[in-house]
Protein backbone atom coordinates (compact mmCIF):
# COMPACT_ATOMS: atom_id res chain seq x y z
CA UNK A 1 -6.11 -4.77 -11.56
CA UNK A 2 -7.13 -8.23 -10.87
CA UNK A 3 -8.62 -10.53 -13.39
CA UNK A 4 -10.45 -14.00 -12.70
CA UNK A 5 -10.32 -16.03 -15.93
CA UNK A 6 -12.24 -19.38 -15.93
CA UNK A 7 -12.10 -22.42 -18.15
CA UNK A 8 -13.03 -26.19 -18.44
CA UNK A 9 -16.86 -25.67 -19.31
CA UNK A 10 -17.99 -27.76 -21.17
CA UNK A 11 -21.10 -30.30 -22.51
CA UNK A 12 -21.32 -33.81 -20.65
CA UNK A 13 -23.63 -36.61 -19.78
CA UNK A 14 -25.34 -36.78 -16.77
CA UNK A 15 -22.74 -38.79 -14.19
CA UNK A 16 -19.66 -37.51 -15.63
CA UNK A 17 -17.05 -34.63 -14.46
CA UNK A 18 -15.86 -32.19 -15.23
CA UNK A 19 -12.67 -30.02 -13.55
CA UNK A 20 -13.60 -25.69 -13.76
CA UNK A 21 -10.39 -23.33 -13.53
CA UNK A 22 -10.15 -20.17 -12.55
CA UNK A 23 -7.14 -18.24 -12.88
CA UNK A 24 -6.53 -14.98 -11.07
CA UNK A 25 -4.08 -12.01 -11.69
CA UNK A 26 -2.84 -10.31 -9.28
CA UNK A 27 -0.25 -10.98 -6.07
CA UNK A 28 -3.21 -10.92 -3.46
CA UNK A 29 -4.48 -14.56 -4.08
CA UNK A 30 -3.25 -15.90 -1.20
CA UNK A 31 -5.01 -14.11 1.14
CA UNK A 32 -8.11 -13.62 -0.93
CA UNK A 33 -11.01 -16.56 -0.24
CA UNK A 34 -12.67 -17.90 -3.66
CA UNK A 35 -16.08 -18.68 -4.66
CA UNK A 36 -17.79 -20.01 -7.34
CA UNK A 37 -21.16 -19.37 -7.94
CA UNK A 38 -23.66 -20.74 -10.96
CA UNK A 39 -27.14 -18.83 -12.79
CA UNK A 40 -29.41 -20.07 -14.99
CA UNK A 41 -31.50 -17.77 -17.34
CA UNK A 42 -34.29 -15.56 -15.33
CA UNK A 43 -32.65 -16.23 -12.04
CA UNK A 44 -29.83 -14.64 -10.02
CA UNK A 45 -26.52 -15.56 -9.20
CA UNK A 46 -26.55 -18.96 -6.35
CA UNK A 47 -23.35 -19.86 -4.44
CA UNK A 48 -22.10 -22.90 -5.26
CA UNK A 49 -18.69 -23.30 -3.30
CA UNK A 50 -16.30 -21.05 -1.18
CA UNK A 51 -12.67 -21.61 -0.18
CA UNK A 52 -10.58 -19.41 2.39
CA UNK A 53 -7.82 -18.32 2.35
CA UNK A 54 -6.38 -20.88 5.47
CA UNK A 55 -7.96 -23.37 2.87
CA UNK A 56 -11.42 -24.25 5.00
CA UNK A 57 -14.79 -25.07 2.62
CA UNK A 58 -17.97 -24.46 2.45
CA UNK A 59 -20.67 -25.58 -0.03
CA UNK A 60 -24.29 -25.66 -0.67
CA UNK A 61 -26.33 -28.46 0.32
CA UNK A 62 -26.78 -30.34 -3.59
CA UNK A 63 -23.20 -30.18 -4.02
CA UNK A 64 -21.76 -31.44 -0.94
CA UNK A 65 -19.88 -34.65 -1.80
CA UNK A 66 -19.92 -34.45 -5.22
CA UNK A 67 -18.10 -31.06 -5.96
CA UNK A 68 -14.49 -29.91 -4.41
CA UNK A 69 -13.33 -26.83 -4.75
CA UNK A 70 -9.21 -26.12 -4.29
CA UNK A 71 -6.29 -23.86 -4.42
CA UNK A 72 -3.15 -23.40 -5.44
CA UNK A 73 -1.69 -20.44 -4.41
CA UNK A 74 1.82 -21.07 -6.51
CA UNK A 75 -0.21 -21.02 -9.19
CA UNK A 76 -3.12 -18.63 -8.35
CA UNK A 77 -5.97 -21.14 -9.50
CA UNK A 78 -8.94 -21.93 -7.92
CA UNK A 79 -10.70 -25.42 -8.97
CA UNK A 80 -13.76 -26.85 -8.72
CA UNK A 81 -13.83 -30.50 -9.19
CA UNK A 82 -17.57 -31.71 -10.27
CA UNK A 83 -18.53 -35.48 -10.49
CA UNK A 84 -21.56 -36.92 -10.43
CA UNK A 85 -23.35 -33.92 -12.40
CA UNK A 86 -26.85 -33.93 -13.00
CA UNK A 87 -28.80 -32.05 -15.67
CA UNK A 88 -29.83 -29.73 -12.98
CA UNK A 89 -26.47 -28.61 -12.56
CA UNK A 90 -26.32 -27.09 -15.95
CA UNK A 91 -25.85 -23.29 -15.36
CA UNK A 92 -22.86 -20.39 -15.84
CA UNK A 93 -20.58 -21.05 -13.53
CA UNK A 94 -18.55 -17.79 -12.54
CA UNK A 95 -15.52 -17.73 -9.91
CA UNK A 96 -15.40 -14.33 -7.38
CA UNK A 97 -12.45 -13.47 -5.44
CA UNK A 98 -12.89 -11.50 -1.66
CA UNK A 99 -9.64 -9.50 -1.02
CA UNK A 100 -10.70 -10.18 2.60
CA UNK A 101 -9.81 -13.80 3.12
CA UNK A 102 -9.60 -15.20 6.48
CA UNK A 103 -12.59 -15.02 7.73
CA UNK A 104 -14.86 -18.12 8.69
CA UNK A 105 -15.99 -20.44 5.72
CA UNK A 106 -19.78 -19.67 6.13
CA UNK A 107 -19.03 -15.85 5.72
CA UNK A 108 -18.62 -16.41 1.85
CA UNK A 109 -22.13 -18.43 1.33
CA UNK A 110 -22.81 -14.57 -0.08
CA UNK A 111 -21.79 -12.33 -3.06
CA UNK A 112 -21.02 -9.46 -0.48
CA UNK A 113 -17.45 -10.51 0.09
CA UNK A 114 -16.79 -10.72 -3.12
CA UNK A 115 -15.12 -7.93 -5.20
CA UNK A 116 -14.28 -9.51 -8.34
CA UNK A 117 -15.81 -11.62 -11.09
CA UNK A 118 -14.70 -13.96 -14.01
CA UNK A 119 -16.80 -13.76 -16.66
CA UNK A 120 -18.40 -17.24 -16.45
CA UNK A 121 -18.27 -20.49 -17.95
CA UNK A 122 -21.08 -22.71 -19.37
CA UNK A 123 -21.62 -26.28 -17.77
CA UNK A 124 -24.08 -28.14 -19.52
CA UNK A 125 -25.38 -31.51 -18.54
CA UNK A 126 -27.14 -34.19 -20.55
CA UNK A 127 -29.78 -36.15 -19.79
């Protein structure tokens, strides 16, 4: 059975970072691609960041260049490095694994892919 696991939520102040973790059980990381997504209260789930598994990226439009996401396979993590956070990034931030991996980056903008869920991690972010 695999199991996402996430860590390094946290509070901060509004232009600081902070590095999520996601750790994954399992021996299908490798080929799996890895998402992170966020949700605020009253709203659904938004895609944040996707990874394959060749290692391409995709990410939604307020994030690009100030998030990166990453993988290690020998150490089946997925990361997602935030800096310059702003208060509207506060959220739950949850990381999804897709057993099918290797398709094109765009394909995992979407929760369809996705067959597995961590059970989230709270970013808040100071004014």
């Amino acid at each position: 059975q695999v199991q996402l696991v996430e860590s390094g939520g946290g509070l901060v102040q509004a232009g600081g970072s902070l590095r999520l973790s996601c750790a994954v059980s399992g021996r299908t990381f490798s080929s799996a691609a890895m998402g992170w997504f966020c949700q605020v209260p009253g709203k659904g789930r938004e895609f944040v960041a996707a990874i394959t598994s060749g290692g391409s990226t995709t990410y939604v439009d307020s994030v690009k260049g100030r998030f990166i996401i990453s993988r290690d396979n020998a150490k089946n993590t997925v990361y997602l490095q935030m800096n310059s956070l702003k208060p509207e990034d506060t959220a739950v931030y949850y990381c999804a694994a897709a057993p099918i991996g290797y398709l094109s980056a765009p394909s995992y903008r979407g929760s369809n892919p996705y067959k597995h869920w961590g059970q989230g991690t709270q970013v808040t972010v100071s004014s």
